[in-house]
C-alpha atoms as a PDB file:
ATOM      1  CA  UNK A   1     -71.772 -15.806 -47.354  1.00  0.00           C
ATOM      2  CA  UNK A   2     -67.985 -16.399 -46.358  1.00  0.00           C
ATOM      3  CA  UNK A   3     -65.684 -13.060 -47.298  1.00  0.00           C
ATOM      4  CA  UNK A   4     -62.640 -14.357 -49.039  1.00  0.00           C
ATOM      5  CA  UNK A   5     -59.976 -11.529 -48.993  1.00  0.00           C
ATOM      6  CA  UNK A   6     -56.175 -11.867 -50.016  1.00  0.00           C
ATOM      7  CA  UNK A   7     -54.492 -12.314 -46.740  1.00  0.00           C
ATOM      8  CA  UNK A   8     -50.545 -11.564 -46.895  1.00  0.00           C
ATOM      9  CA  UNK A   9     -49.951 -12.864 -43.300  1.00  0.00           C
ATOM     10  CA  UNK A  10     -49.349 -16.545 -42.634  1.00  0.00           C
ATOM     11  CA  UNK A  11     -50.022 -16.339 -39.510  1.00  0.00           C
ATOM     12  CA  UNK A  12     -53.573 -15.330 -39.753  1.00  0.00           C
ATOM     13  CA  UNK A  13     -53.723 -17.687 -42.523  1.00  0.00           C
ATOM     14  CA  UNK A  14     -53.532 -20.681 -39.921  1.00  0.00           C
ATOM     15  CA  UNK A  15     -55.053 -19.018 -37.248  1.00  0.00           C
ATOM     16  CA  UNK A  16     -58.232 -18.818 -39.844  1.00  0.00           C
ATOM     17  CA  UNK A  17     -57.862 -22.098 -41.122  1.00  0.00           C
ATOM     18  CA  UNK A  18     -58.188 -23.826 -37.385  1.00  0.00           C
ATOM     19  CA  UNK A  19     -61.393 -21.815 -36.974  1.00  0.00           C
ATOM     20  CA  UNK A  20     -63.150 -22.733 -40.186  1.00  0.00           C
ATOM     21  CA  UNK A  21     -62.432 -26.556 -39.249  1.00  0.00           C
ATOM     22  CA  UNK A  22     -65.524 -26.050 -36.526  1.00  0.00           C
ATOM     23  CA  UNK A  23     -69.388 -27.064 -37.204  1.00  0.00           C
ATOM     24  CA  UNK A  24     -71.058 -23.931 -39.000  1.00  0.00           C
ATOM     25  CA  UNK A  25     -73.505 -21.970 -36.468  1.00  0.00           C
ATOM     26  CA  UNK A  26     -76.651 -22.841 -38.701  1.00  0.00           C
ATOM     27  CA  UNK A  27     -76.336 -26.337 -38.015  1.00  0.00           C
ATOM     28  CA  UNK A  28     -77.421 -25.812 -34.014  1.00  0.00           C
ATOM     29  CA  UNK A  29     -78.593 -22.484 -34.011  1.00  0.00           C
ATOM     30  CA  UNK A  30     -81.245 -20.133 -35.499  1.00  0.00           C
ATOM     31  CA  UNK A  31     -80.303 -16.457 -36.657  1.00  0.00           C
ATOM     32  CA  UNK A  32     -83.693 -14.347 -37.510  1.00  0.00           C
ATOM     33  CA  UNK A  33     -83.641 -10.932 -38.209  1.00  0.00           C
ATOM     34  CA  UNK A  34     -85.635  -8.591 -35.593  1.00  0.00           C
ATOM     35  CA  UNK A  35     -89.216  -7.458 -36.992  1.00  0.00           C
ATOM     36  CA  UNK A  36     -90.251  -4.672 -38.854  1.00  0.00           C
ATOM     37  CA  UNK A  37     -93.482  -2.683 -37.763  1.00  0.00           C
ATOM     38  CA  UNK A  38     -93.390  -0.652 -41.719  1.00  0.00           C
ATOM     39  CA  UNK A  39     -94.070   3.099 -39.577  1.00  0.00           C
ATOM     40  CA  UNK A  40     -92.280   2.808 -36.614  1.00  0.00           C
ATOM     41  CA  UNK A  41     -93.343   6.790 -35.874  1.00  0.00           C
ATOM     42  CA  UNK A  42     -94.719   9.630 -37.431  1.00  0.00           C
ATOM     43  CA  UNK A  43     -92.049  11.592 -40.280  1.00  0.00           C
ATOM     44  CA  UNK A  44     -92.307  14.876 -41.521  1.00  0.00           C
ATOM     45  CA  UNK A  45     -93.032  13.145 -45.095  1.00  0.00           C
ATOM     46  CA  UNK A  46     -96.031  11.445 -43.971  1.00  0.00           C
ATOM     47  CA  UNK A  47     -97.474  14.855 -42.716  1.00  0.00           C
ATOM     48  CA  UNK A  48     -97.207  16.528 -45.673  1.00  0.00           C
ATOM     49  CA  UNK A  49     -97.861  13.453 -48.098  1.00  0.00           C
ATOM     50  CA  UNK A  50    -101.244  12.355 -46.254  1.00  0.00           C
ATOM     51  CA  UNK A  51    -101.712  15.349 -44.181  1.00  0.00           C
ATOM     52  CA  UNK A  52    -101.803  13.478 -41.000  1.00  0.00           C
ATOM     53  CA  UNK A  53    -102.146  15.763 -37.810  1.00  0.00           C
ATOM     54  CA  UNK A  54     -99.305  15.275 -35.371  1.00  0.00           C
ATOM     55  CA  UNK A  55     -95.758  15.892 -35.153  1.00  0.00           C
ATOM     56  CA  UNK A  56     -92.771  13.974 -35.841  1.00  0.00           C
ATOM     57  CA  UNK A  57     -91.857  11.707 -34.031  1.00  0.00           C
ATOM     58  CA  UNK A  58     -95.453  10.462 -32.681  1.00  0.00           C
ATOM     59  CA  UNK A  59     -95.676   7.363 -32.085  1.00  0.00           C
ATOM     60  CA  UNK A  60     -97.543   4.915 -34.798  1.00  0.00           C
ATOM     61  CA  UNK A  61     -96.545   1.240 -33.854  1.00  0.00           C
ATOM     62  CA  UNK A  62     -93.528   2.133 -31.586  1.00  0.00           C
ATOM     63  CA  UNK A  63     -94.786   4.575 -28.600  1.00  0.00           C
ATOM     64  CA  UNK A  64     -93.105   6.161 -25.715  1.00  0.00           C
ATOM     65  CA  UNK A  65     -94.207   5.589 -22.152  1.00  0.00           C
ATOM     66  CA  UNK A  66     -95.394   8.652 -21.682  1.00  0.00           C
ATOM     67  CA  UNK A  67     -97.349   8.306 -25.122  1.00  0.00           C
ATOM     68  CA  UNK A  68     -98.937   5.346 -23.742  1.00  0.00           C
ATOM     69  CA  UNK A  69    -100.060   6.964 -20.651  1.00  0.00           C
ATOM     70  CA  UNK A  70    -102.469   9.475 -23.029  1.00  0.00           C
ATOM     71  CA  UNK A  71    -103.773   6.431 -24.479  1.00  0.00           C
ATOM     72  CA  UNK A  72    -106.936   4.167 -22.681  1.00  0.00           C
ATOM     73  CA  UNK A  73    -105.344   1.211 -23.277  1.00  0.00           C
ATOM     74  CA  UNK A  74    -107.025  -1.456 -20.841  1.00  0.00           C
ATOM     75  CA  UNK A  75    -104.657  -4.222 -19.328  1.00  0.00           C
ATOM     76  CA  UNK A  76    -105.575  -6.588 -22.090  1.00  0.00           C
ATOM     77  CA  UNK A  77    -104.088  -4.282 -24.784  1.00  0.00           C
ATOM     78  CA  UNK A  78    -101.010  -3.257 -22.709  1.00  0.00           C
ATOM     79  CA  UNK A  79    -100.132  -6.903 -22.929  1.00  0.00           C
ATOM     80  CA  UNK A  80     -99.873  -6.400 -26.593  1.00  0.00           C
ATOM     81  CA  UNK A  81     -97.183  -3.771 -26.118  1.00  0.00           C
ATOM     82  CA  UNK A  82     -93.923  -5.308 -26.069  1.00  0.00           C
ATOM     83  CA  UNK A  83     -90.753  -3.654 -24.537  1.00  0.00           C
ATOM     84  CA  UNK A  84     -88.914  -2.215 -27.719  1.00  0.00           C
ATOM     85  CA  UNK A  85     -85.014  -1.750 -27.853  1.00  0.00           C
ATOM     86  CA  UNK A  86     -82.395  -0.507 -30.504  1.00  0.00           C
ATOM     87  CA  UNK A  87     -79.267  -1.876 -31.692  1.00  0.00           C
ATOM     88  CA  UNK A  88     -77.203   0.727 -28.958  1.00  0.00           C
ATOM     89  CA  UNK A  89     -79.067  -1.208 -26.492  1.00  0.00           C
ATOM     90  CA  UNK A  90     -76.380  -4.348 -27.073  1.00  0.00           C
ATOM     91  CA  UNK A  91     -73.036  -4.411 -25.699  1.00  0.00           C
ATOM     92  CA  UNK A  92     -70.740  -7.217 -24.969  1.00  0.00           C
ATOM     93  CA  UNK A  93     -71.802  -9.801 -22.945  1.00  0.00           C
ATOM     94  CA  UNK A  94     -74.893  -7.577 -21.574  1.00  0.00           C
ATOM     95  CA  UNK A  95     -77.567  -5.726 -23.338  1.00  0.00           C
ATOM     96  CA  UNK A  96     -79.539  -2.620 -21.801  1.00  0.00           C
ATOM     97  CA  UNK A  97     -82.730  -4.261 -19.896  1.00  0.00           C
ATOM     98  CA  UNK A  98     -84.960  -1.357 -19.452  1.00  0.00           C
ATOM     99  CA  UNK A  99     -86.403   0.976 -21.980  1.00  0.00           C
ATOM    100  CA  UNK A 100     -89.014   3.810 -22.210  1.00  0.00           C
ATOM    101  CA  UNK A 101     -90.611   2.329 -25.504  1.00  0.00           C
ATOM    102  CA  UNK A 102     -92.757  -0.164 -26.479  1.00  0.00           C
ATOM    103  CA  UNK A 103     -94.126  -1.705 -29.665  1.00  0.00           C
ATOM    104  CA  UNK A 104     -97.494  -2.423 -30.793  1.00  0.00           C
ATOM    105  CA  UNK A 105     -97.076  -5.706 -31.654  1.00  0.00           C
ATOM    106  CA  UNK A 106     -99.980  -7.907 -33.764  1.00  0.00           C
ATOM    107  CA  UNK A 107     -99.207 -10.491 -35.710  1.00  0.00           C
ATOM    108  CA  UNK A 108    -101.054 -11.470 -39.215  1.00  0.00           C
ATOM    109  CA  UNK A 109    -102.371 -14.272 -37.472  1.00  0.00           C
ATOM    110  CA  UNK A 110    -105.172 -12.010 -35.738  1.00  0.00           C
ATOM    111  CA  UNK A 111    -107.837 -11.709 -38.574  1.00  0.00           C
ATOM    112  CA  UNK A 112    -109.993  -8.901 -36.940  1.00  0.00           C
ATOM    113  CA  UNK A 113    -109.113  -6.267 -33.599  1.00  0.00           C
ATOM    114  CA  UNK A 114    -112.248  -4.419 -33.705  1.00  0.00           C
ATOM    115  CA  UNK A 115    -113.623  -5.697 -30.250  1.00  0.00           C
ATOM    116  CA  UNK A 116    -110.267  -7.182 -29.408  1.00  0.00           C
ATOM    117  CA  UNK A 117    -108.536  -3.840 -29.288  1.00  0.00           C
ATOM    118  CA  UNK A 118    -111.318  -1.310 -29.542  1.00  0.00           C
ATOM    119  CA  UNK A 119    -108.710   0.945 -28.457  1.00  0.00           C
ATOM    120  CA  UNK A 120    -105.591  -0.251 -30.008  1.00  0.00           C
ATOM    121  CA  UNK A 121    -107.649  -0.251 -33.250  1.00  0.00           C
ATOM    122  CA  UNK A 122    -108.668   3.567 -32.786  1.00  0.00           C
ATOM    123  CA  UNK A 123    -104.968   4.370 -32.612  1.00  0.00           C
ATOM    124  CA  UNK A 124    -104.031   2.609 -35.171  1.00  0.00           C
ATOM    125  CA  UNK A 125    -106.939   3.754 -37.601  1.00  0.00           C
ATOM    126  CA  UNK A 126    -105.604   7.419 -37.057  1.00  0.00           C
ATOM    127  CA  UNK A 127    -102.589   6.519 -39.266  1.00  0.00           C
ATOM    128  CA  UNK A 128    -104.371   4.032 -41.650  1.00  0.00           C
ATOM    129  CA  UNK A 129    -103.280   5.987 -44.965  1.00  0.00           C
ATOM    130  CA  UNK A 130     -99.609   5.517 -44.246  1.00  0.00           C
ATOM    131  CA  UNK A 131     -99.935   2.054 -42.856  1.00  0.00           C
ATOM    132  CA  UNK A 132    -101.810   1.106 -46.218  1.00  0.00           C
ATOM    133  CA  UNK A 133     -99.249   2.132 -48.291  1.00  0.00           C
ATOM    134  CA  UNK A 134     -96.706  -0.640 -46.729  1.00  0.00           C
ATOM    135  CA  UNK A 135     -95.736  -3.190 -49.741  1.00  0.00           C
ATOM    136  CA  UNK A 136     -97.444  -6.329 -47.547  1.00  0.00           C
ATOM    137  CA  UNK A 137    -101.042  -4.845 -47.254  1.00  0.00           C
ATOM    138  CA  UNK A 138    -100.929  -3.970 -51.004  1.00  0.00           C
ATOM    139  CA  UNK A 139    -100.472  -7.146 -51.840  1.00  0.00           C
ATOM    140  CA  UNK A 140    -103.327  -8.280 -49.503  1.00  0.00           C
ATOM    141  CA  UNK A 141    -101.142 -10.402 -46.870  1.00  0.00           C
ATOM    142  CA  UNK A 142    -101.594  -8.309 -44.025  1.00  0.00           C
ATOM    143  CA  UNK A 143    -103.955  -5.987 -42.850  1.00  0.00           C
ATOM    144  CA  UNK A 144    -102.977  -2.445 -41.873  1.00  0.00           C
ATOM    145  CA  UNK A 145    -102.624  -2.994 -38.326  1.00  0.00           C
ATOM    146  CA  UNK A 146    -100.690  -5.705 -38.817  1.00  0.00           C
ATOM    147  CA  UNK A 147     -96.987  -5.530 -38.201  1.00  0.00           C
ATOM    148  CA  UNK A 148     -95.001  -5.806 -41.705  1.00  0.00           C
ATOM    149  CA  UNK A 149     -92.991  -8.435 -40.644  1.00  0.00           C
ATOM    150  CA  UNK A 150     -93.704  -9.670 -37.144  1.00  0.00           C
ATOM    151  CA  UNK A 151     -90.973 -12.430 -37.014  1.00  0.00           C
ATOM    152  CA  UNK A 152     -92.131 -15.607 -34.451  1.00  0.00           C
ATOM    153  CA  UNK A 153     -92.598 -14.184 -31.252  1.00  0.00           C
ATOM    154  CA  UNK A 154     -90.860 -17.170 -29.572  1.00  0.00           C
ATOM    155  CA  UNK A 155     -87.156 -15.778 -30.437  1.00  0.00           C
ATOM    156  CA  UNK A 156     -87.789 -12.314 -28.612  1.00  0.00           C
ATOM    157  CA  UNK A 157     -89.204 -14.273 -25.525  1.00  0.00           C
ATOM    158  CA  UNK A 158     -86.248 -16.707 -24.049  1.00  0.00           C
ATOM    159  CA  UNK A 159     -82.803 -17.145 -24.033  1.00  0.00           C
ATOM    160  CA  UNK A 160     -81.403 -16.041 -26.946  1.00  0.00           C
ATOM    161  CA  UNK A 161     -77.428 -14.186 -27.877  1.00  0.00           C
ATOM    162  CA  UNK A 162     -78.511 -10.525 -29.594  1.00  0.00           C
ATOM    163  CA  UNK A 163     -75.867  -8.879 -31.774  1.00  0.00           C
ATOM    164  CA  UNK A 164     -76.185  -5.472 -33.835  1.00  0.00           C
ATOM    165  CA  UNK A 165     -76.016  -5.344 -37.570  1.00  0.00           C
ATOM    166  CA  UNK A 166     -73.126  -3.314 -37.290  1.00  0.00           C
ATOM    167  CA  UNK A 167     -69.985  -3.134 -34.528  1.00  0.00           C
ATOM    168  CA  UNK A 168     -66.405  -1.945 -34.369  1.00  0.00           C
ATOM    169  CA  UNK A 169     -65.967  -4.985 -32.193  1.00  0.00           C
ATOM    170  CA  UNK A 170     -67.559  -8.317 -32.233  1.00  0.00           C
ATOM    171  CA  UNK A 171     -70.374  -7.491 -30.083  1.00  0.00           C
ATOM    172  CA  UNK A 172     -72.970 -10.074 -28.727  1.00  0.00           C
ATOM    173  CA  UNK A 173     -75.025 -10.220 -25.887  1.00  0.00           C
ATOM    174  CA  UNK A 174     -77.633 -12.632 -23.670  1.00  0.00           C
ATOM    175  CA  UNK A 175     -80.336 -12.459 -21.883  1.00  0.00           C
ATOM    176  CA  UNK A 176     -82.962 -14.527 -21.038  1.00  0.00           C
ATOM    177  CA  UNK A 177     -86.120 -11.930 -20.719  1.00  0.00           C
ATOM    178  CA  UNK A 178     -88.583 -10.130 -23.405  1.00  0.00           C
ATOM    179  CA  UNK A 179     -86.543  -8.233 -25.602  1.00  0.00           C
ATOM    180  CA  UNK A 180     -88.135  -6.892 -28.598  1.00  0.00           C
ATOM    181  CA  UNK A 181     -86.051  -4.760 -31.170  1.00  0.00           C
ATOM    182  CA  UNK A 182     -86.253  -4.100 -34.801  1.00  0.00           C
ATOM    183  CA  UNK A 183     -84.406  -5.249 -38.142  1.00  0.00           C
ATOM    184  CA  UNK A 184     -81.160  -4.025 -37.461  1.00  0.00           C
ATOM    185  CA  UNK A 185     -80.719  -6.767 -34.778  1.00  0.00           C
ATOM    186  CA  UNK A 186     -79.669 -10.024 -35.043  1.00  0.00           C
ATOM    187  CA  UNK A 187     -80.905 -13.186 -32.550  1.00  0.00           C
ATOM    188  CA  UNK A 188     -79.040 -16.473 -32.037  1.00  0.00           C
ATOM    189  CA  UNK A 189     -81.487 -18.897 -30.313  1.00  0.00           C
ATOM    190  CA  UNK A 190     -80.638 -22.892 -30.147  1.00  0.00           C
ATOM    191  CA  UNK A 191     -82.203 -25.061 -32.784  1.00  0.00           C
ATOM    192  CA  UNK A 192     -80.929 -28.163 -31.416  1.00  0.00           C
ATOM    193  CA  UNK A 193     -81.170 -29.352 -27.537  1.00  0.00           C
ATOM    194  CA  UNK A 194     -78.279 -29.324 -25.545  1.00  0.00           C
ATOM    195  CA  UNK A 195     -76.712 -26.215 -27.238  1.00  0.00           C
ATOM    196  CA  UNK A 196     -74.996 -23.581 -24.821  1.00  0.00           C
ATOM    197  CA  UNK A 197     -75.994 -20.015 -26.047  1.00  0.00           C
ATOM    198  CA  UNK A 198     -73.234 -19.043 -22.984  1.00  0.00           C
ATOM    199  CA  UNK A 199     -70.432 -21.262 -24.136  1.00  0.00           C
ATOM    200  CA  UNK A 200     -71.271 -19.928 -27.636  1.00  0.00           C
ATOM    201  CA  UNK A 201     -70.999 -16.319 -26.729  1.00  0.00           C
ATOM    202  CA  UNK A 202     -67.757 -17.013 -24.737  1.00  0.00           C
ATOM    203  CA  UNK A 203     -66.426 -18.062 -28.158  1.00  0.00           C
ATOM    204  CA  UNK A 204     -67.996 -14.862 -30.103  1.00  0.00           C
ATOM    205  CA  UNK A 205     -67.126 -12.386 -28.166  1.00  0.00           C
ATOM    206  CA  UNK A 206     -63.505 -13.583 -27.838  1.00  0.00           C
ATOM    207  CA  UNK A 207     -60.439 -11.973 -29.403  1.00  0.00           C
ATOM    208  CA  UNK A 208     -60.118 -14.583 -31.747  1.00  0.00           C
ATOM    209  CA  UNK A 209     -63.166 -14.282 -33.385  1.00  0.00           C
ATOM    210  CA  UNK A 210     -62.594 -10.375 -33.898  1.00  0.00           C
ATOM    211  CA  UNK A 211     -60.095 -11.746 -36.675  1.00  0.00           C
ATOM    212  CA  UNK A 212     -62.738 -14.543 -38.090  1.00  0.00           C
ATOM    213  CA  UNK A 213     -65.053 -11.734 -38.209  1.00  0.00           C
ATOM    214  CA  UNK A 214     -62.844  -8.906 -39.596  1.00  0.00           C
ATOM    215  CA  UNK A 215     -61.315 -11.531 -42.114  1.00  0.00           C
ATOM    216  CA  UNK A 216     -63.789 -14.078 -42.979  1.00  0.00           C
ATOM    217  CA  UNK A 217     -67.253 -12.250 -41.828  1.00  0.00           C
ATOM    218  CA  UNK A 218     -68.903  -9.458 -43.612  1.00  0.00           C
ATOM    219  CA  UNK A 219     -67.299  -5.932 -43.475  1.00  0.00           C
ATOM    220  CA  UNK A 220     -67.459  -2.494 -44.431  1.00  0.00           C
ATOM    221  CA  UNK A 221     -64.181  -0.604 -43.969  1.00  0.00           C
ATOM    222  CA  UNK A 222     -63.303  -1.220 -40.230  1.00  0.00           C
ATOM    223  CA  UNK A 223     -66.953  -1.928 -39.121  1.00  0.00           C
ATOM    224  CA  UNK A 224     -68.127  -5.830 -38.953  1.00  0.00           C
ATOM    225  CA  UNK A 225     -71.294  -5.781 -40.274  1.00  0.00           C
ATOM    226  CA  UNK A 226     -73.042  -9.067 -38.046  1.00  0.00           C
ATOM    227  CA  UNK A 227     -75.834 -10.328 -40.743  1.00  0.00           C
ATOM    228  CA  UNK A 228     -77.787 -13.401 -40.745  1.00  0.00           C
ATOM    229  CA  UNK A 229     -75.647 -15.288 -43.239  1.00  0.00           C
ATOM    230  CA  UNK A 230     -71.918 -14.535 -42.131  1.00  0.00           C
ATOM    231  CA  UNK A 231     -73.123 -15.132 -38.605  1.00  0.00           C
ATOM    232  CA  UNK A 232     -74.873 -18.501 -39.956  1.00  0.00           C
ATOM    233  CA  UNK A 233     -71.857 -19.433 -41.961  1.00  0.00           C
ATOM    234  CA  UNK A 234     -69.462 -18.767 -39.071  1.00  0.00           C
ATOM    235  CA  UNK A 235     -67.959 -21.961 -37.781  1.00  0.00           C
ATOM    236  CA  UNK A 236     -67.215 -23.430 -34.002  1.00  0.00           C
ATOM    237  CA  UNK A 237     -65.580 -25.802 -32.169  1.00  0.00           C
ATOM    238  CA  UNK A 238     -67.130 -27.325 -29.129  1.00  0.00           C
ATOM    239  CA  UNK A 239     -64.645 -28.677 -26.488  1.00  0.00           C
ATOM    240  CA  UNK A 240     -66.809 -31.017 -23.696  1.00  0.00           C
ATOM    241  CA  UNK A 241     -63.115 -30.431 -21.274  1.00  0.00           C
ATOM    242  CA  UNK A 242     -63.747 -26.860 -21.538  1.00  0.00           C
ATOM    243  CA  UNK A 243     -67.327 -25.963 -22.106  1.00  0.00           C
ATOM    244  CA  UNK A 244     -67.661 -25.929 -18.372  1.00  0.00           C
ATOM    245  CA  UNK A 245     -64.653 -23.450 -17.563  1.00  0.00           C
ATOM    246  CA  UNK A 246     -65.900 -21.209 -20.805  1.00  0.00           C
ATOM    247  CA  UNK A 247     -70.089 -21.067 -19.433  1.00  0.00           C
ATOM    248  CA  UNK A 248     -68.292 -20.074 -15.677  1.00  0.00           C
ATOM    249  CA  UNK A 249     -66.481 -17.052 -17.116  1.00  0.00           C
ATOM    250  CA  UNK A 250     -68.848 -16.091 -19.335  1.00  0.00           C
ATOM    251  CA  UNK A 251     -71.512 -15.913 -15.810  1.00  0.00           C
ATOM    252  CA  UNK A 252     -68.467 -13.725 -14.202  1.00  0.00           C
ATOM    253  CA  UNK A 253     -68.629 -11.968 -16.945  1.00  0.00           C
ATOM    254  CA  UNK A 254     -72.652 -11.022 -16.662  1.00  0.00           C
ATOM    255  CA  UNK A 255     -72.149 -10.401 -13.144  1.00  0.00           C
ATOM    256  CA  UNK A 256     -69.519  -8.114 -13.319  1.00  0.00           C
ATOM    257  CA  UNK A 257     -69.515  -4.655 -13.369  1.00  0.00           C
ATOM    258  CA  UNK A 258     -66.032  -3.238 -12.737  1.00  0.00           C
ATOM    259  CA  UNK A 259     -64.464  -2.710 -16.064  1.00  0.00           C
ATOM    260  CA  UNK A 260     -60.606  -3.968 -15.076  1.00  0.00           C
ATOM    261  CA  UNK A 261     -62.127  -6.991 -13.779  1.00  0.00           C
ATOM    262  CA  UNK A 262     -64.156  -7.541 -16.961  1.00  0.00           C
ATOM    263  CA  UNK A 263     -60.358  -7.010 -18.441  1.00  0.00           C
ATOM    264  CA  UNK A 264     -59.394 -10.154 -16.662  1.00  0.00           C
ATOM    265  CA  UNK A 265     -61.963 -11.736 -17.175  1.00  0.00           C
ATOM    266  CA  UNK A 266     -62.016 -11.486 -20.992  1.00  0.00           C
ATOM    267  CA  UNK A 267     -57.980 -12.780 -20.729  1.00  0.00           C
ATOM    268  CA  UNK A 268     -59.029 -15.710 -19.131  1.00  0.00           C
ATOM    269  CA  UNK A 269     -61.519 -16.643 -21.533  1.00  0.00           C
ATOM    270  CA  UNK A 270     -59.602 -15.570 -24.328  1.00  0.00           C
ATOM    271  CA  UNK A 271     -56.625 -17.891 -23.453  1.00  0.00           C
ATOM    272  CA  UNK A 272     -58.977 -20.728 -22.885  1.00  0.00           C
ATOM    273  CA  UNK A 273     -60.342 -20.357 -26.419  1.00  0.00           C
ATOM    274  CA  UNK A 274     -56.846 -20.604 -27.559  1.00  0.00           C
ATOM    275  CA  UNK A 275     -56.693 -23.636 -25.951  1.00  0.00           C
ATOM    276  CA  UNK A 276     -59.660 -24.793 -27.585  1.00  0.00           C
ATOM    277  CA  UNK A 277     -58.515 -24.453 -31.287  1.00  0.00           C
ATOM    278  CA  UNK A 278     -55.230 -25.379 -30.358  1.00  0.00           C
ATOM    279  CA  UNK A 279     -53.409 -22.370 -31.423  1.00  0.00           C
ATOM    280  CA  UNK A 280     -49.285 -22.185 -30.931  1.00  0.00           C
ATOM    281  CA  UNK A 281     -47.803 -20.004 -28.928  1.00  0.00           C
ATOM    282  CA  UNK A 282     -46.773 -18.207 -32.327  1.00  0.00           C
ATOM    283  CA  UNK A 283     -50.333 -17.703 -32.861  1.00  0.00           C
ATOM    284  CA  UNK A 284     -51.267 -16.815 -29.496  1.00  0.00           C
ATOM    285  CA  UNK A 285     -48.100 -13.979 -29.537  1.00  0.00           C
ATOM    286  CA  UNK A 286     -49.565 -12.715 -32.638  1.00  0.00           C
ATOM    287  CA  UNK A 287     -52.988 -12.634 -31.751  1.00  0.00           C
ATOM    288  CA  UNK A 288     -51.489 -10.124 -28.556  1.00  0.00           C
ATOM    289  CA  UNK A 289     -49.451  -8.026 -30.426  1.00  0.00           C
ATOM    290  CA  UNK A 290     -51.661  -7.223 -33.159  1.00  0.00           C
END
């Protein structure tokens, strides 16, 4: 899905047309959708539809630490429970590593949990009427303590770039450690070898890409809305001269904490990127003024 607006402005005209000459993300990297548990926590409909005892906000498949701690999980269940994060969790360049909730997570692949995760099980079995109600055990694909749609596990493990579904900025993030979140995140993992998820990110997060995004991406109003297909469809060029310059900002840029030097930091890249689509210095004034 490429946006295709009316575009008065010849200068973003060019500046748009040197971008979309680059190799389209899909064709060296993955973008997957996070997963989708189908009852995250407990709702005020489900206690008065099923008349399940609780209140809201109790966890079902996604449970606060201090849930947890009420629980007698043994150590191998608590390596079932993943660390879970939301899309405010992502910034730019860095996401939040540290959160006070964790998901249940069991894939469809596990047939049976009753001496697995006696205890996992007994927790789960407390909410079974809303968990059968979810469209995939209906249709007899998954069982009810199953999560709807678990994803592969393998792009919440490594390195991977993690954007939000929706951003006033272009707003992507790395890191390299478990980071489990639901569907309104996006992950960018390599498909190919030899693919730099931080030379990549220099490039997405620059000011230039704000425009490919605003222009060319998916959009409601002022807010880029980052889905799977306009981030698939979204094109780049890969400079061997610079890669090397563009990967040692972008590692200034995780390290750094002090928001004027981030400034700098971000100026440096940006005019590199320039560089690296070979924009005039027409283009480049325009791109600063705007």
């Amino acid at each position: 899905y490429i946006r295709i607006v009316e575009i008065g402005d010849n200068n973003i005209k060019r500046i748009l047309d040197k971008i979309s000459k680059g190799i389209p993300m899909e064709g060296f990297c993955n973008v997957n959708q996070g997963l989708v548990s189908g009852a995250d926590s407990l709702t005020n409909g489900h206690i008065q539809r099923f008349g399940i005892k609780g209140q809201k906000g109790d966890g079902i498949f996604v449970l606060r630490d201090e849930e947890i701690g009420k629980k007698n999980f043994d150590l191998f269940e608590m390596d079932r429970l993943k660390p879970f994060f939301k899309n405010s969790d992502v910034g730019k360049y860095k996401t939040n590593n540290s959160s006070d909730k964790k998901i249940i997570y069991i894939d469809r692949k596990l047939k049976n949990i009753d001496h697995v995760y006696p205890n996992i099980k007994k927790h789960l079995d407390r909410y079974y009427k809303i968990l059968n109600r979810r469209r995939e055990v209906k249709k007899g694909y998954i069982e009810h303590f199953h999560l709807h749609w678990e994803r592969n596990e393998e792009i919440f493990k490594g390195e991977k770039i993690i954007a939000p579904q929706r951003s006033l900025s272009n707003t992507f993030a790395y890191n390299n450690i478990p980071w489990y979140s639901s569907a309104d995140v996006y992950y960018i993992t390599p498909k190919i070898q030899g693919v730099s998820l931080k030379y990549l990110l220099g490039i997405l997060n620059s000011k230039l890409y704000y425009d490919w995004f605003y222009y060319r991406g998916k959009r409601k109003g002022s807010m880029l809305e980052l889905y799977q297909t306009p981030l698939k469809e979204t094109p780049i060029i890969f400079s061997q001269e610079k890669e090397g310059g563009v990967i040692g900002l972008v590692n200034e840029m995780l390290k750094e904490k002090n928001v004027e030097r981030r400034e700098l930091i971000q100026g440096k890249l940006d005019k590199m990127i320039y560089q690296i689509y070979k924009l005039t210095d027409e283009e480049i004034q325009y791109l600063v003024n705007k």
